[in-house]
Protein backbone atom coordinates (compact mmCIF):
# COMPACT_ATOMS: atom_id res chain seq x y z
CA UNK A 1 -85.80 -136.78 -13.31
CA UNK A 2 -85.72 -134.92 -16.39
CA UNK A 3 -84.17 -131.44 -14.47
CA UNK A 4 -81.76 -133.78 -12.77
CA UNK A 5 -80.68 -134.53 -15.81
CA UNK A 6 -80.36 -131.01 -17.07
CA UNK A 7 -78.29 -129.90 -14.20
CA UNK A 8 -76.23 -132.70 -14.58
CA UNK A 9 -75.37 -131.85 -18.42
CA UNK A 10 -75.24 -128.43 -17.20
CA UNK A 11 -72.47 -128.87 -14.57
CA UNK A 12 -70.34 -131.10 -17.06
CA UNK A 13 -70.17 -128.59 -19.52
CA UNK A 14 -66.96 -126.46 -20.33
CA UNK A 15 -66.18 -123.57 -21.88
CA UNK A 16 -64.66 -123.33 -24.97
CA UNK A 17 -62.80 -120.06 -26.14
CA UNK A 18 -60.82 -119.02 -28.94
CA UNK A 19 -59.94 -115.42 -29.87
CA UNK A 20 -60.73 -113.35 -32.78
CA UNK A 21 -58.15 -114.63 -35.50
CA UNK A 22 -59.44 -118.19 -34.83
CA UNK A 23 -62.93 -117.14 -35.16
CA UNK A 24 -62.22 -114.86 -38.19
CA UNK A 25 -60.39 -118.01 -39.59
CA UNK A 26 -63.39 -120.56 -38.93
CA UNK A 27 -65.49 -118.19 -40.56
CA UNK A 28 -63.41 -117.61 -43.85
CA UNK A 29 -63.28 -122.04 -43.97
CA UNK A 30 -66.86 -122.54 -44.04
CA UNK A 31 -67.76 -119.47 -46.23
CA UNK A 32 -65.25 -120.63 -48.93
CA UNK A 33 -66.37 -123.90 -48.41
CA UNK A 34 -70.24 -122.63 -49.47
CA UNK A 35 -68.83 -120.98 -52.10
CA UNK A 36 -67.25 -123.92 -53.89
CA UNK A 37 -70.29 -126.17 -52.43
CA UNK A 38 -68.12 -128.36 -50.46
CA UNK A 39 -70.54 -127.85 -48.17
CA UNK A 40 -73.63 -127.62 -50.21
CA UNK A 41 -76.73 -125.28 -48.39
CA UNK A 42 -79.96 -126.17 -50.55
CA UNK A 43 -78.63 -127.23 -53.75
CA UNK A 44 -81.13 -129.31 -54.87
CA UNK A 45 -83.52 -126.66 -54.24
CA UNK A 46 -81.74 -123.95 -56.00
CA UNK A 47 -81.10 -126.64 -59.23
CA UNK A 48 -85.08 -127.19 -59.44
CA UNK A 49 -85.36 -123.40 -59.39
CA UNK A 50 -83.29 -123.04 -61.80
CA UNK A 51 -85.21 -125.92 -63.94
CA UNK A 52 -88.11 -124.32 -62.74
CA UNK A 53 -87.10 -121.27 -64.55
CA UNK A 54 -85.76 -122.54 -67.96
CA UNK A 55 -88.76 -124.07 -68.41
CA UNK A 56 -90.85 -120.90 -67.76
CA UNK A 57 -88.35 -118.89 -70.50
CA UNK A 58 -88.83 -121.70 -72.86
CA UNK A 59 -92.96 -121.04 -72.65
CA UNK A 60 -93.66 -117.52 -71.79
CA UNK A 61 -92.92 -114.12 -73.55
CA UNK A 62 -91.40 -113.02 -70.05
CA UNK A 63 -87.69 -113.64 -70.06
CA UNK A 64 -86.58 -114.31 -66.54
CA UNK A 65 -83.10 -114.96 -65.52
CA UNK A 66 -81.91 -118.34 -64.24
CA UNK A 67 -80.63 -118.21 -61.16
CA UNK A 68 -82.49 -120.27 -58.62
CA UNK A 69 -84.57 -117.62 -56.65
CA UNK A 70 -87.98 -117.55 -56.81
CA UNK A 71 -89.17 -114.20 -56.87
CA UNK A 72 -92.07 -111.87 -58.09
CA UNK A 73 -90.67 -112.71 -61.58
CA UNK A 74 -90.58 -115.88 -61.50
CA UNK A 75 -94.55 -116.11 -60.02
CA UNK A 76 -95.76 -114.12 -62.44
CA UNK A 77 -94.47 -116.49 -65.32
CA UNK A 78 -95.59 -119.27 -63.52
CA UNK A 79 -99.20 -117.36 -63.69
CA UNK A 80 -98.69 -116.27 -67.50
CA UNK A 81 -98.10 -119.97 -68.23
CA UNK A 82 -100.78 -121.59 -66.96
CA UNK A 83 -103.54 -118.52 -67.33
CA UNK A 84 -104.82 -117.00 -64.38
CA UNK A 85 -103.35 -114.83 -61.79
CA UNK A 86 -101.39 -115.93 -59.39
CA UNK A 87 -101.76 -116.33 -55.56
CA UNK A 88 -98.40 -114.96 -54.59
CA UNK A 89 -97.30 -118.08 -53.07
CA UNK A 90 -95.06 -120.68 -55.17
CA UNK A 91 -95.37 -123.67 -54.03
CA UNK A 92 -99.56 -123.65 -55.06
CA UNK A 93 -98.49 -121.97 -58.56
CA UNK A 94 -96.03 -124.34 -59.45
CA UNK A 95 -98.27 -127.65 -58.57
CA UNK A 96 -101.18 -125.89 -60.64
CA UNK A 97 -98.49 -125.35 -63.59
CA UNK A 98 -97.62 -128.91 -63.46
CA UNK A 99 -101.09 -130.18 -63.31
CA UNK A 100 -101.57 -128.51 -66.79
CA UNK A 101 -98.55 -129.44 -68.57
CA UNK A 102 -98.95 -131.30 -71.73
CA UNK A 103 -96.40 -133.79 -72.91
CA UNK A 104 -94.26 -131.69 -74.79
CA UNK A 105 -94.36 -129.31 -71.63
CA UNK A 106 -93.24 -132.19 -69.58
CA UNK A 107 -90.75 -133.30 -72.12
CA UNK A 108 -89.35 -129.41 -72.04
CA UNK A 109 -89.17 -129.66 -68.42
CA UNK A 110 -87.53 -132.68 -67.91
CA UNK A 111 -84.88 -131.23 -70.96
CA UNK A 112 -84.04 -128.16 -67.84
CA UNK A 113 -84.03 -130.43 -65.29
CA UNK A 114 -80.76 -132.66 -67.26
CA UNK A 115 -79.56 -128.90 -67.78
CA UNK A 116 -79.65 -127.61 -64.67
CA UNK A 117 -79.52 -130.26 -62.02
CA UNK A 118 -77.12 -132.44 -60.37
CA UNK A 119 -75.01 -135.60 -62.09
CA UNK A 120 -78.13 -137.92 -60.20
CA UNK A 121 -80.38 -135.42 -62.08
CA UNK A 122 -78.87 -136.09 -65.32
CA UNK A 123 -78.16 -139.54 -65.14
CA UNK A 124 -81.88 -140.39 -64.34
CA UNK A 125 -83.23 -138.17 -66.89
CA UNK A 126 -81.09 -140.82 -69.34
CA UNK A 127 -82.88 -143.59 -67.84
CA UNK A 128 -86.11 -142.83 -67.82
């Protein structure tokens, strides 16, 4: 039933073709359209990064720059903050940092977060 149904798709299927300068011109829409985040790729991620980061320049002697990847860096603040050295992998850092925050780390956090995230970030931050 289920390769029946394959070969049916299969034989219903056309091809499509364009040439080069349509390609080329497909390719130059969605790239400037990432670059002006009409059509956003992991924003949300990259604005907690960023968060992520402030906060870490605000507490550590390490100055790190804020620009939403998480690299060697950025783990090794994460590790400087909380005391201990670090595993190498972010996501277990970055709970352990947050399980040690006090309230005027959380309060410093959530201060990045309005920064550096999204209108919904900002307005919720008001809020609550």
């Amino acid at each position: 039933m289920f390769i029946g149904y394959l070969y049916k798709k299969y034989i219903n299927m056309r091809q499509f073709r364009i040439d080069d300068s349509e390609r080329d011109r497909i390719l130059n829409l969605h790239e400037n359209a990432t670059k002006r985040q009409y059509l956003s790729e992991q924003v949300e991620e990259n604005n907690l990064n960023k968060s992520i980061q402030c906060f870490l320049n605000k507490k550590n002697e390490i100055k790190i720059e804020v620009d939403g990847k998480i690299g060697p860096k950025t783990i090794d603040a994460i590790g400087d903050f909380i005391g201990y050295e670090r595993t190498g992998d972010f996501e277990t850092d970055w709970s352990k940092a947050q399980s040690k925050m006090s309230e005027q780390d959380k309060k410093d956090f959530k201060d990045c977060v309005t920064t550096h995230g999204d209108l919904l970030d900002k307005i919720y931050n008001w809020l609550f």
